[in-house]
C-alpha atoms as a PDB file:
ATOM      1  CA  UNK A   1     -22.886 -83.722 -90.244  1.00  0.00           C
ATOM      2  CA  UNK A   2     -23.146 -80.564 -87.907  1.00  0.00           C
ATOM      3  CA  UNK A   3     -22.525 -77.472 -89.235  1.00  0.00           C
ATOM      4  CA  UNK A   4     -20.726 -74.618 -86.729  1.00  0.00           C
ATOM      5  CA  UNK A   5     -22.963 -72.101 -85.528  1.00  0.00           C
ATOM      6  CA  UNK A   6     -22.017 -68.188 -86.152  1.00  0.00           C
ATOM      7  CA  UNK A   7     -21.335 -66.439 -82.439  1.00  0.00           C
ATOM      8  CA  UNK A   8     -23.627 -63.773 -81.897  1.00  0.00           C
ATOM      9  CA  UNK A   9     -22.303 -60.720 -82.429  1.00  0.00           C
ATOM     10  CA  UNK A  10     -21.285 -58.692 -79.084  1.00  0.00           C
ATOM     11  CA  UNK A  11     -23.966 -56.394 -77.539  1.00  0.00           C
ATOM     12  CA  UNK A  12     -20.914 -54.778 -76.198  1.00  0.00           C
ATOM     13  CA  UNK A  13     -19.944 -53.317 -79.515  1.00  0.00           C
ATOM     14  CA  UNK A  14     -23.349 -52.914 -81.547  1.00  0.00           C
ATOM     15  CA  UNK A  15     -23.826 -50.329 -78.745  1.00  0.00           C
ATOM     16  CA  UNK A  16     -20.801 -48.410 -78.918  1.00  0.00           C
ATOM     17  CA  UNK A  17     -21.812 -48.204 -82.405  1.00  0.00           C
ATOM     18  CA  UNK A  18     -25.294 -46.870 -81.534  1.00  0.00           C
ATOM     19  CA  UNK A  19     -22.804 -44.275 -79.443  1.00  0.00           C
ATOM     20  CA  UNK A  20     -20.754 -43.339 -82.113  1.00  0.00           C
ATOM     21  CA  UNK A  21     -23.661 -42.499 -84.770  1.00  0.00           C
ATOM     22  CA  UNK A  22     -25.697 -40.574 -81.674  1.00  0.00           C
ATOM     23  CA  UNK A  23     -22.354 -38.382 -81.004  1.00  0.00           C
ATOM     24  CA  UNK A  24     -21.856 -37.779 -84.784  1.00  0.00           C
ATOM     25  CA  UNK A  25     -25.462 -36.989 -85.525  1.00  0.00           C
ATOM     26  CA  UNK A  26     -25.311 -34.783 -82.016  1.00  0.00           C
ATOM     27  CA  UNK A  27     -22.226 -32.822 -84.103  1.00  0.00           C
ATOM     28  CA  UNK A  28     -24.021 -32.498 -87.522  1.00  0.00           C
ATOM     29  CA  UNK A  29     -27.002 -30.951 -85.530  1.00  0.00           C
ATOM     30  CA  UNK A  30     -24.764 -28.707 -83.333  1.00  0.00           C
ATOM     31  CA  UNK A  31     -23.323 -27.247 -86.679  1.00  0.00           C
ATOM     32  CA  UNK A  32     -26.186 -26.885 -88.334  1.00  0.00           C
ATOM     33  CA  UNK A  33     -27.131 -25.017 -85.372  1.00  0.00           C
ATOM     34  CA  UNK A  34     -24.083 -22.956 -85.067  1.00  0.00           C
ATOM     35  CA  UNK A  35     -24.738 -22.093 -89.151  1.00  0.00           C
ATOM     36  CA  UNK A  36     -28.270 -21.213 -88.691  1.00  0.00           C
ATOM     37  CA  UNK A  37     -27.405 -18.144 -85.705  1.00  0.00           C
ATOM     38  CA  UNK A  38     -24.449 -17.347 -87.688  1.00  0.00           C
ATOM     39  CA  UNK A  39     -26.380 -16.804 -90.536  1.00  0.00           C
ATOM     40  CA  UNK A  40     -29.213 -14.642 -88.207  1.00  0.00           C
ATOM     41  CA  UNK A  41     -26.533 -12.904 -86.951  1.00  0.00           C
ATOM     42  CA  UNK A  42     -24.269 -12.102 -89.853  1.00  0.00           C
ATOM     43  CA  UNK A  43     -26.186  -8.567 -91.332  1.00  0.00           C
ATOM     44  CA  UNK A  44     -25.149  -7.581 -87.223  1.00  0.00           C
ATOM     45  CA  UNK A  45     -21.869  -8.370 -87.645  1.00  0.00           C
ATOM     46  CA  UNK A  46     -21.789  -6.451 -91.194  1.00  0.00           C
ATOM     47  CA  UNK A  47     -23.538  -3.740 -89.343  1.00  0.00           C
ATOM     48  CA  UNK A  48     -20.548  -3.021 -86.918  1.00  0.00           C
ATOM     49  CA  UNK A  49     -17.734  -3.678 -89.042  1.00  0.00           C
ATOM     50  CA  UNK A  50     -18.766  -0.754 -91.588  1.00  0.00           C
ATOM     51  CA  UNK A  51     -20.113   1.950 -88.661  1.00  0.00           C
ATOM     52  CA  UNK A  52     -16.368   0.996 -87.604  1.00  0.00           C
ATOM     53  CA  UNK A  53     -14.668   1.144 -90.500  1.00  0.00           C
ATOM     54  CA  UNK A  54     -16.265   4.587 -91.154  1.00  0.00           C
ATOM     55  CA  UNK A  55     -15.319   5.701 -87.970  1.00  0.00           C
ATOM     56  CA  UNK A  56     -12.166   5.224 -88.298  1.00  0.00           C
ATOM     57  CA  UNK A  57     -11.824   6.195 -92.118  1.00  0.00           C
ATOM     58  CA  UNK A  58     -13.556  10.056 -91.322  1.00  0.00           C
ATOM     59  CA  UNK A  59     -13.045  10.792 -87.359  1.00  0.00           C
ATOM     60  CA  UNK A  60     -16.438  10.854 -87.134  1.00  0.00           C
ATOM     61  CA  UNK A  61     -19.355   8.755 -85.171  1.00  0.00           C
ATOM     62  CA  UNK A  62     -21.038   6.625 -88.019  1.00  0.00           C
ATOM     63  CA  UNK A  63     -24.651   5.225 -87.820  1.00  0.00           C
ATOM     64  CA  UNK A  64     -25.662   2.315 -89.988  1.00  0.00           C
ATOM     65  CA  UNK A  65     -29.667   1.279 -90.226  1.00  0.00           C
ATOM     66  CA  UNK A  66     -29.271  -2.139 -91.766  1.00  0.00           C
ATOM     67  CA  UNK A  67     -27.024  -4.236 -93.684  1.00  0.00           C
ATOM     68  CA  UNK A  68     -28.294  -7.230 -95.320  1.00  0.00           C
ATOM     69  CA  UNK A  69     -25.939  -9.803 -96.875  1.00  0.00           C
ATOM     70  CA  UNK A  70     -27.558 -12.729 -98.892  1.00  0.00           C
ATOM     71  CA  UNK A  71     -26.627 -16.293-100.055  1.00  0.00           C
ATOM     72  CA  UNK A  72     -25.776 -14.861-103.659  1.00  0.00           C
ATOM     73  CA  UNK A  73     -23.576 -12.008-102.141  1.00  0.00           C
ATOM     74  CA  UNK A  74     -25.260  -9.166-102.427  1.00  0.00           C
ATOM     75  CA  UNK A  75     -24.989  -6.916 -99.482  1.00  0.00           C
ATOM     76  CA  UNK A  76     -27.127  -4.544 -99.111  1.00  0.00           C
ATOM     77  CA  UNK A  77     -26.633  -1.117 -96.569  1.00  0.00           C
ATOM     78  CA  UNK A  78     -29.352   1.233 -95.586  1.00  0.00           C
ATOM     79  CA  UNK A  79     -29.232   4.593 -94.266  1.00  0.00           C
ATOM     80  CA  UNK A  80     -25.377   5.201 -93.696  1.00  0.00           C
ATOM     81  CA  UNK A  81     -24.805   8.834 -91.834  1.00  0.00           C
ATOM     82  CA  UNK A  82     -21.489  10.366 -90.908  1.00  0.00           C
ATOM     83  CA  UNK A  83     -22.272  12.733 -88.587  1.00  0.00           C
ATOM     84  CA  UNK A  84     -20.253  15.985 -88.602  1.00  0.00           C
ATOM     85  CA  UNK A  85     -17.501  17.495 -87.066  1.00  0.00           C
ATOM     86  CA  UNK A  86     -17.872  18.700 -83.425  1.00  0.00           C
ATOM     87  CA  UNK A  87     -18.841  23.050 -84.550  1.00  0.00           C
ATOM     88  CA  UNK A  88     -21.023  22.443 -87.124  1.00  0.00           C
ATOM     89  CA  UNK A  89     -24.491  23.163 -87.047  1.00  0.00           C
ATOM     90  CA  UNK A  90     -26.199  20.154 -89.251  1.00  0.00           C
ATOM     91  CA  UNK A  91     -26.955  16.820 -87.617  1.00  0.00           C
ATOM     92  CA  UNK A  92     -24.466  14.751 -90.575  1.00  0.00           C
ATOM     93  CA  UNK A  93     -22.112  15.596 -93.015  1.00  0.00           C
ATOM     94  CA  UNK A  94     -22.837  12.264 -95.282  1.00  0.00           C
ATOM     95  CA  UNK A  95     -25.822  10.740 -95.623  1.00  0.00           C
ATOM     96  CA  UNK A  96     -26.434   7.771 -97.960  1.00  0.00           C
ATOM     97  CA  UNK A  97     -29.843   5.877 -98.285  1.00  0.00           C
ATOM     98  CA  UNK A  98     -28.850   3.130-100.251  1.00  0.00           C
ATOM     99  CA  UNK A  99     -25.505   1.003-100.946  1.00  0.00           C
ATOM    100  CA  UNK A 100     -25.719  -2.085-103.087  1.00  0.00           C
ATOM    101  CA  UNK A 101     -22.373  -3.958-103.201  1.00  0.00           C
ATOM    102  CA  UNK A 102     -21.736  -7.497-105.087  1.00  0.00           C
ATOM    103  CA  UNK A 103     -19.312  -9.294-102.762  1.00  0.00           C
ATOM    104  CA  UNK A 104     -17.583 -12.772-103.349  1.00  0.00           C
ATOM    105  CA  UNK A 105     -18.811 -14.593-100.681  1.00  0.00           C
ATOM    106  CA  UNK A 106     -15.831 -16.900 -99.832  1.00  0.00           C
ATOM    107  CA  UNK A 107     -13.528 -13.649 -99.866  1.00  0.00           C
ATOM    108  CA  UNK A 108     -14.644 -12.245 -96.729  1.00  0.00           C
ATOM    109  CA  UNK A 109     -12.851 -14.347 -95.081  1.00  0.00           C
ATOM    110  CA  UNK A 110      -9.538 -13.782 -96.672  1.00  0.00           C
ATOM    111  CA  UNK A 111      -7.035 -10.587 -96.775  1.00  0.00           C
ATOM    112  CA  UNK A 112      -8.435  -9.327-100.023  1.00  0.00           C
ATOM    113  CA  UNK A 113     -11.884  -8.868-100.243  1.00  0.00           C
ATOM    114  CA  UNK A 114     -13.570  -9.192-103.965  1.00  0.00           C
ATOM    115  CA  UNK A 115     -16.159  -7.014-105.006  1.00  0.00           C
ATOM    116  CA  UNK A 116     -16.692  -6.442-109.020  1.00  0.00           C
ATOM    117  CA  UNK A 117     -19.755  -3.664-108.146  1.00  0.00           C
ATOM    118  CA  UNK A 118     -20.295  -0.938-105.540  1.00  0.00           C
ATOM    119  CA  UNK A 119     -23.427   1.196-106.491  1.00  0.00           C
ATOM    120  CA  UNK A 120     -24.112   4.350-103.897  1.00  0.00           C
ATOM    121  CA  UNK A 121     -27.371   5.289-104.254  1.00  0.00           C
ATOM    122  CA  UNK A 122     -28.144   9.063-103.306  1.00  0.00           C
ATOM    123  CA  UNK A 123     -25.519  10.532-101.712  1.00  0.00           C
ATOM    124  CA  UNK A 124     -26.177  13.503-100.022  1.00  0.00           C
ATOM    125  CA  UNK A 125     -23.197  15.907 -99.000  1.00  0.00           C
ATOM    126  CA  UNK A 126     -23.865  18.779 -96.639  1.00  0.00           C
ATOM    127  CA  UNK A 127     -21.139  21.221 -97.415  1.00  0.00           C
ATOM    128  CA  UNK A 128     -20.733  23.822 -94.129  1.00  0.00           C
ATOM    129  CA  UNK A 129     -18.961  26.541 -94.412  1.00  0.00           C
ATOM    130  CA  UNK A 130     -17.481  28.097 -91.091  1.00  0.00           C
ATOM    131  CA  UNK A 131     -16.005  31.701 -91.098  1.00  0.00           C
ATOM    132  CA  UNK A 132     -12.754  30.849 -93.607  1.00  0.00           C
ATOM    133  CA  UNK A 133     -12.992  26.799 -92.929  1.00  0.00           C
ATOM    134  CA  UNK A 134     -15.314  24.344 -94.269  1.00  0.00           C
ATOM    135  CA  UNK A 135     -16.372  20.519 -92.830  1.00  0.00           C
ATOM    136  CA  UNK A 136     -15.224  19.338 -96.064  1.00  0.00           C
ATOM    137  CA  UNK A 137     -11.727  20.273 -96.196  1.00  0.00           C
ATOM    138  CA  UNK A 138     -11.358  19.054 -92.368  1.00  0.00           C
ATOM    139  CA  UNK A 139     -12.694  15.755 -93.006  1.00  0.00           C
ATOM    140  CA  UNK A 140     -11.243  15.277 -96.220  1.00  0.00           C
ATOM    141  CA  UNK A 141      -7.729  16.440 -94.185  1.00  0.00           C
ATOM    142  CA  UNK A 142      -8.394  13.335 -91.646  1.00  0.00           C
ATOM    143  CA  UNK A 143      -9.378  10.392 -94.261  1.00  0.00           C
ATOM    144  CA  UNK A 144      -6.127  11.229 -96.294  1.00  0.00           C
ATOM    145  CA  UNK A 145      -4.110  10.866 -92.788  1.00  0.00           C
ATOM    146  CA  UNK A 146      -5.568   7.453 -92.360  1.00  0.00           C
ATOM    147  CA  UNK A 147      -5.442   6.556 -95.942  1.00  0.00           C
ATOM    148  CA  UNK A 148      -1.544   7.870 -96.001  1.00  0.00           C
ATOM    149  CA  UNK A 149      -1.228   5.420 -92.482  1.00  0.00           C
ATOM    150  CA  UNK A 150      -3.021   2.708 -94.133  1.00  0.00           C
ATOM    151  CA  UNK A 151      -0.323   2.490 -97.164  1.00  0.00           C
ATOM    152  CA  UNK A 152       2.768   3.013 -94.853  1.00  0.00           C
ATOM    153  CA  UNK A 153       1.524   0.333 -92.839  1.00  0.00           C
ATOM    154  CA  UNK A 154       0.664  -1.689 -95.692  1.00  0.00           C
ATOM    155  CA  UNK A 155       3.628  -4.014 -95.739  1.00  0.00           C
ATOM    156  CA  UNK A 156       4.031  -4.178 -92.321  1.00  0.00           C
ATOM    157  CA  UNK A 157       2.318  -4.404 -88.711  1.00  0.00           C
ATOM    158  CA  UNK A 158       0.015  -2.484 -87.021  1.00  0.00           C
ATOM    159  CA  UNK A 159      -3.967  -2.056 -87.001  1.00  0.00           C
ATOM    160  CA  UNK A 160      -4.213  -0.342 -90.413  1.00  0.00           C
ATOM    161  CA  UNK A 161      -2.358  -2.846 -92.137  1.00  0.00           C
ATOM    162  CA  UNK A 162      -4.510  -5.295 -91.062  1.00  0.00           C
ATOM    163  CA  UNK A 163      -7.215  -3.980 -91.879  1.00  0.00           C
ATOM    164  CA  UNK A 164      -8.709  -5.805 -95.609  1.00  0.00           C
ATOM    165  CA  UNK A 165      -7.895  -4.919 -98.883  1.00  0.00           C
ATOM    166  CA  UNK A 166     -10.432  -4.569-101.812  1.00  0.00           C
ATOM    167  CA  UNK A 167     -10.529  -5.225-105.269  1.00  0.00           C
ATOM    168  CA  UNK A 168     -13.207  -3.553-106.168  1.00  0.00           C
ATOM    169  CA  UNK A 169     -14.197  -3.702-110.216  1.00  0.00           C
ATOM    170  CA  UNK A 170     -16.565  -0.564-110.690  1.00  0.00           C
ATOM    171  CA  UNK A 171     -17.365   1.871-107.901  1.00  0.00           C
ATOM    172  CA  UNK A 172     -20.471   3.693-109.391  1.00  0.00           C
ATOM    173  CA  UNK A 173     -21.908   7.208-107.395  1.00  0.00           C
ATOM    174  CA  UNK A 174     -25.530   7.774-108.669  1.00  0.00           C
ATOM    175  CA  UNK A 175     -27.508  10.868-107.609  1.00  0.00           C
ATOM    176  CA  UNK A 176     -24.872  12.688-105.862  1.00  0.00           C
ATOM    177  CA  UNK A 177     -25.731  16.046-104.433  1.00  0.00           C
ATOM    178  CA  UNK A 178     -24.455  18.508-102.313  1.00  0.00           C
ATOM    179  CA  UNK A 179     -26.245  21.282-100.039  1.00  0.00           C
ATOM    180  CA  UNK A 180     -23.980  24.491 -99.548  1.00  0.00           C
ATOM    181  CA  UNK A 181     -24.504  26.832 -96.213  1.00  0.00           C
ATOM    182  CA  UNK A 182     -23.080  29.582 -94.810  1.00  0.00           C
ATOM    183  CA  UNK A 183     -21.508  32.696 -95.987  1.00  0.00           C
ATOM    184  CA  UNK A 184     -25.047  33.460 -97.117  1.00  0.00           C
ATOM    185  CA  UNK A 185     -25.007  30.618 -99.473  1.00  0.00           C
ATOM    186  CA  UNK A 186     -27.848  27.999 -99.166  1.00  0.00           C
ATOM    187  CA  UNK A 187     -27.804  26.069-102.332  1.00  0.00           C
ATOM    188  CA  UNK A 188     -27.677  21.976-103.424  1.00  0.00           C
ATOM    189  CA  UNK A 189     -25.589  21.196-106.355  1.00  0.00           C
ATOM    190  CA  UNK A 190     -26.201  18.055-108.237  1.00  0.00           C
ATOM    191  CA  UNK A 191     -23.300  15.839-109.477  1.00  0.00           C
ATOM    192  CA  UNK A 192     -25.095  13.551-111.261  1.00  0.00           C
ATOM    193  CA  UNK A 193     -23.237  10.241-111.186  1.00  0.00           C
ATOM    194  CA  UNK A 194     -19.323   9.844-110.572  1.00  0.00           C
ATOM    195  CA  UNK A 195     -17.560   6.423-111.928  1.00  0.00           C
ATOM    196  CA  UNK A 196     -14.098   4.815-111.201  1.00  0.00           C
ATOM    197  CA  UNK A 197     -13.040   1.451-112.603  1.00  0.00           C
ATOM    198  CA  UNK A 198     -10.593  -0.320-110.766  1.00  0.00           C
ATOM    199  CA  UNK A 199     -10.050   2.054-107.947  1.00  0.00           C
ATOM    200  CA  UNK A 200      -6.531   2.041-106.231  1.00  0.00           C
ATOM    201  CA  UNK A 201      -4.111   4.151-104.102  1.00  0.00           C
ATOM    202  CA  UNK A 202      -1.495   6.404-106.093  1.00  0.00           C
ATOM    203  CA  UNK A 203       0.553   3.021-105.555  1.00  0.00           C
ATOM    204  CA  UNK A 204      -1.333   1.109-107.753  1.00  0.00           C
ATOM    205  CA  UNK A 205      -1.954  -1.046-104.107  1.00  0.00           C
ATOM    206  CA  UNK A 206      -5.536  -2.390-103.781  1.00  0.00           C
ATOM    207  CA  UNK A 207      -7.268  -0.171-101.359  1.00  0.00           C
ATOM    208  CA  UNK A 208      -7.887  -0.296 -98.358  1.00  0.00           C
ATOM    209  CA  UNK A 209     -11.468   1.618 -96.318  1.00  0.00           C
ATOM    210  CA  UNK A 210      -9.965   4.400 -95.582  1.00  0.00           C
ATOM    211  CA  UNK A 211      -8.123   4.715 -99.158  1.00  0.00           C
ATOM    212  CA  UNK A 212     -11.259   4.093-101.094  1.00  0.00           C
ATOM    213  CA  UNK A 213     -12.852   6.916 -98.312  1.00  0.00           C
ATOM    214  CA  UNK A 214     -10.361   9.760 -99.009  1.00  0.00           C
ATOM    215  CA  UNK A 215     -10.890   9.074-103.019  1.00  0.00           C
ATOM    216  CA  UNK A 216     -14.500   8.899-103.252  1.00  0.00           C
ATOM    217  CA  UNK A 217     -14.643  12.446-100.958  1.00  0.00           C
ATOM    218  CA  UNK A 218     -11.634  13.659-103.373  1.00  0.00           C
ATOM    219  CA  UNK A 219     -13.849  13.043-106.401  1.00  0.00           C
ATOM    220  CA  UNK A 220     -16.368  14.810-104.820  1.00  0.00           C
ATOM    221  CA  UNK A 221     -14.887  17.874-104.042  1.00  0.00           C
ATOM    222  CA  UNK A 222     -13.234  17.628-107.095  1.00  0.00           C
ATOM    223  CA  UNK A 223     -16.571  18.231-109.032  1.00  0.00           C
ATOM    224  CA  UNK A 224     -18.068  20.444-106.838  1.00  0.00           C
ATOM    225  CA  UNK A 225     -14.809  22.983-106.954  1.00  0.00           C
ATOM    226  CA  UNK A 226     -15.464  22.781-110.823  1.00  0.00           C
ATOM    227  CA  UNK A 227     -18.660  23.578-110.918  1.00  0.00           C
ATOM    228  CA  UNK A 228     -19.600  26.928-112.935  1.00  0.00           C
ATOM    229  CA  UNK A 229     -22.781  27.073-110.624  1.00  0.00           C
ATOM    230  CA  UNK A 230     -21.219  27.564-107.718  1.00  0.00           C
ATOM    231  CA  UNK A 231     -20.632  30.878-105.890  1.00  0.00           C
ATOM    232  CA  UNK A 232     -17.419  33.056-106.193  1.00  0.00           C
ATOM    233  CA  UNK A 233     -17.631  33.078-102.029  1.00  0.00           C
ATOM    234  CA  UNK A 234     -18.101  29.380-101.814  1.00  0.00           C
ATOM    235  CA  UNK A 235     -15.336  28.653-104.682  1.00  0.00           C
ATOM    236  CA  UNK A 236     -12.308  31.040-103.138  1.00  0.00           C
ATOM    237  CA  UNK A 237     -12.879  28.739 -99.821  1.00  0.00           C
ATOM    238  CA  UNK A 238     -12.785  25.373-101.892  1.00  0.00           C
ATOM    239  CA  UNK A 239     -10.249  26.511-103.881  1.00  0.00           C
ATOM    240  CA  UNK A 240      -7.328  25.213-101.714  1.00  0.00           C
ATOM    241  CA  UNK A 241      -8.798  21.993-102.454  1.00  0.00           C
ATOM    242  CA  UNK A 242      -7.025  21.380-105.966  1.00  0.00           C
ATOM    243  CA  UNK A 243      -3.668  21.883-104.115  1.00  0.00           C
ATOM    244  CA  UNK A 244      -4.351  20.077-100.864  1.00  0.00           C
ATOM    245  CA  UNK A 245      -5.698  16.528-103.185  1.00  0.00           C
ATOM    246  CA  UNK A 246      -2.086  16.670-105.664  1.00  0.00           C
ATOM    247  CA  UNK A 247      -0.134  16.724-102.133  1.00  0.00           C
ATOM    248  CA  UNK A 248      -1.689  14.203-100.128  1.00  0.00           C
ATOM    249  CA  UNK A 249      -1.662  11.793-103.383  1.00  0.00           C
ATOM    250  CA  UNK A 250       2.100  12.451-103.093  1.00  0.00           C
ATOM    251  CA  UNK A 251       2.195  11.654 -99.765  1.00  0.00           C
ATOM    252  CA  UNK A 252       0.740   8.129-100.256  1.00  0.00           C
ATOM    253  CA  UNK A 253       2.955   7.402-103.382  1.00  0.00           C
ATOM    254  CA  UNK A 254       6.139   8.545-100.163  1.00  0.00           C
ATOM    255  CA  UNK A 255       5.001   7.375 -96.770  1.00  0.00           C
ATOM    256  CA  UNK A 256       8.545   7.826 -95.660  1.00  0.00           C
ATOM    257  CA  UNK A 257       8.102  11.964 -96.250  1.00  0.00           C
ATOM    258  CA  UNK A 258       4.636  11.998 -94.760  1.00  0.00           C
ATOM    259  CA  UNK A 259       5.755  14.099 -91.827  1.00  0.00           C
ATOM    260  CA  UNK A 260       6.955  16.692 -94.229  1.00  0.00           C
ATOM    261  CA  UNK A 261       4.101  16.566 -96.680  1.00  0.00           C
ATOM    262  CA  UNK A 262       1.078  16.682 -93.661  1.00  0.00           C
ATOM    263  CA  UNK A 263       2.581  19.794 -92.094  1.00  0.00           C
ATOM    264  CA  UNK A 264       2.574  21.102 -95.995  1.00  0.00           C
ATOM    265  CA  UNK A 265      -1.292  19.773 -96.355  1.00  0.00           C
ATOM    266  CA  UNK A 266      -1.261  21.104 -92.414  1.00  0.00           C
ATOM    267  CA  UNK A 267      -0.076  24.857 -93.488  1.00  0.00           C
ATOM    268  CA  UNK A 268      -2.693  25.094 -96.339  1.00  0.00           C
ATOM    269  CA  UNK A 269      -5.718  24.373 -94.239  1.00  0.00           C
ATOM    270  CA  UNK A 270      -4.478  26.860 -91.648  1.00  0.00           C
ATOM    271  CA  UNK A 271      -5.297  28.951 -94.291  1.00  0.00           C
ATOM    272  CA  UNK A 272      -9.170  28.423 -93.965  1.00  0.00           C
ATOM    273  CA  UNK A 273      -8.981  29.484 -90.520  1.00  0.00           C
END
C-alpha cells in the first residue's frame, strides 16, 4: 500500500517569509536607532525649550549651560542667567547655578506637566538701582504682563495658551541672595530659603512659565522690601512694590480689565522714573 507523499512546501513563500522577518527586524533596529539619538539629543532639546521659555517669561536673552534629564526623571539645569535689561551696568540680573526638578516622565508629553519637586539652588539676584527706577521693578512689570496674557489666553487660542501647564507639588528656593547697587548702596542680602506648596495663579489655574516666573520674582521682592537690613534709600524705591504685586494679582484674577489695571501698574512705575 503506497502512502501519499507531502508536496514540498513553496520556495516562493518560505522567502517572502525570510522578507517579512528582514523588513520587521530592519524596523525594530531603525527604532531603536531613532530612541538611542533621541535620547542623545533630549538634554538639547530641554536646553532650548527653558532659555525660551525664560525669554519669553522676563524680556530678557536667557543662557542655559546644561540640562540633563535622566531615565528616573530627574532633570537637572546648570548655570541659568537672565541677563539684564538693556541700561544696566551688570552682565545678568538672575543667575542660578543649580536647578534640580523631579519630572513625571510620561507627562512631558501631555498639556499638564507633573512635577512634585523644584529645588533652586543659589539664586543670586542683582538688584540695580537706576536714578528713581530699579531692574527689578521693570522686569517684574514684564513677567506679570505675560503671566496676566498667559491666564486670559488660558481657555482659548493663541501662543500663551499653548504653552504647558504645571502642577508643581513643592517649589523650594535655597540660598537666595540679593546684591544691591547704586544710590551708594553696595550690599547682598540673604533670604535664606523661600517655600510654596502647590503654587498657582490668583485663579487657582495650574501655572503656567511665565505665572510661576512673575511669583517666584514676587516672593522675592516681597522679602527683600521687608527686610529691616535694608537701606532707607534702597526701601523708598522698592516700596511701590507692595502696591504694584496686590494689582497685578487682580489683574490675573480679571483678564477682561487688564487694560485698565496695566496702565494703573503702568502709572506707578512711572513713578520710579
Amino acid at each position: 500500500m503506497s502512502h501519499a507523499v507531502p508536496p514540498a512546501p513553496s520556495t516562493k513563500k518560505a522567502g517572502a517569509g525570510k522578507w517579512v522577518l528582514r523588513i520587521i527586524a530592519a524596523l525594530i533596529i531603525l527604532i531603536i536607532i531613532a530612541l538611542i539619538i533621541l535620547y542623545f539629543s533630549i538634554d538639547g532639546i530641554i536646553k532650548s525649550k527653558v532659555e525660551a521659555a525664560a525669554a519669553n517669561s522676563t524680556g530678557q536673552t536667557t543662557t542655559l549651560s546644561s540640562a540633563n534629564l535622566q531615565l528616573s526623571g530627574i532633570l537637572t539645569l546648570s548655570n541659568l542667567d537672565i541677563h539684564n535689561p538693556t541700561g544696566y551696568k551688570s552682565a545678568d540680573f538672575v543667575a542660578v547655578p543649580k536647578t534640580v526638578i523631579t519630572v513625571k516622565p510620561s507627562s512631558l508629553l501631555s498639556d499638564t506637566v507633573i512635577i512634585p519637586d523644584i529645588t533652586i539652588d543659589g539664586l543670586t539676584l542683582s538688584l540695580e538701582q537706576d536714578g528713581l527706577k530699579s531692574n527689578l521693578t521693570d522686569i517684574l512689570a514684564y513677567t506679570q504682563k505675560q503671566s496676566a496674557a498667559a491666564s486670559s489666553t488660558a481657555a482659548g487660542s493663541g501662543e500663551a495658551g499653548k504653552s504647558k501647564q504645571l502642577d508643581i507639588g513643592k517649589l523650594s528656593l535655597t540660598n537666595v541672595k540679593v546684591t544691591a547697587s547704586g544710590l551708594g548702596v553696595g550690599q547682598t542680602f540673604d533670604l535664606g530659603t523661600i517655600e510654596m506648596d502647590h503654587p498657582t495663579d490668583p485663579n487657582g489655574r495650574l501655572p503656567k512659565i511665565a505665572d510661576l516666573t512673575a511669583k517666584i520674582l514676587e516672593r522675592i521682592a516681597q522679602q527683600l522690601a521687608a527686610n529691616p537690613q535694608l537701606p532707607d534709600a534702597l526701601r523708598k524705591n522698592l516700596g511701590n512694590l507692595n502696591q504694584i504685586i496686590p494689582q497685578a494679582q487682580d489683574l490675573l484674577k480679571n483678564p477682561a480689565g487688564a487694560a485698565t489695571q496695566l496702565k494703573g501698574i503702568g502709572d506707578l512705575l512711572k513713578k520710579n522714573k
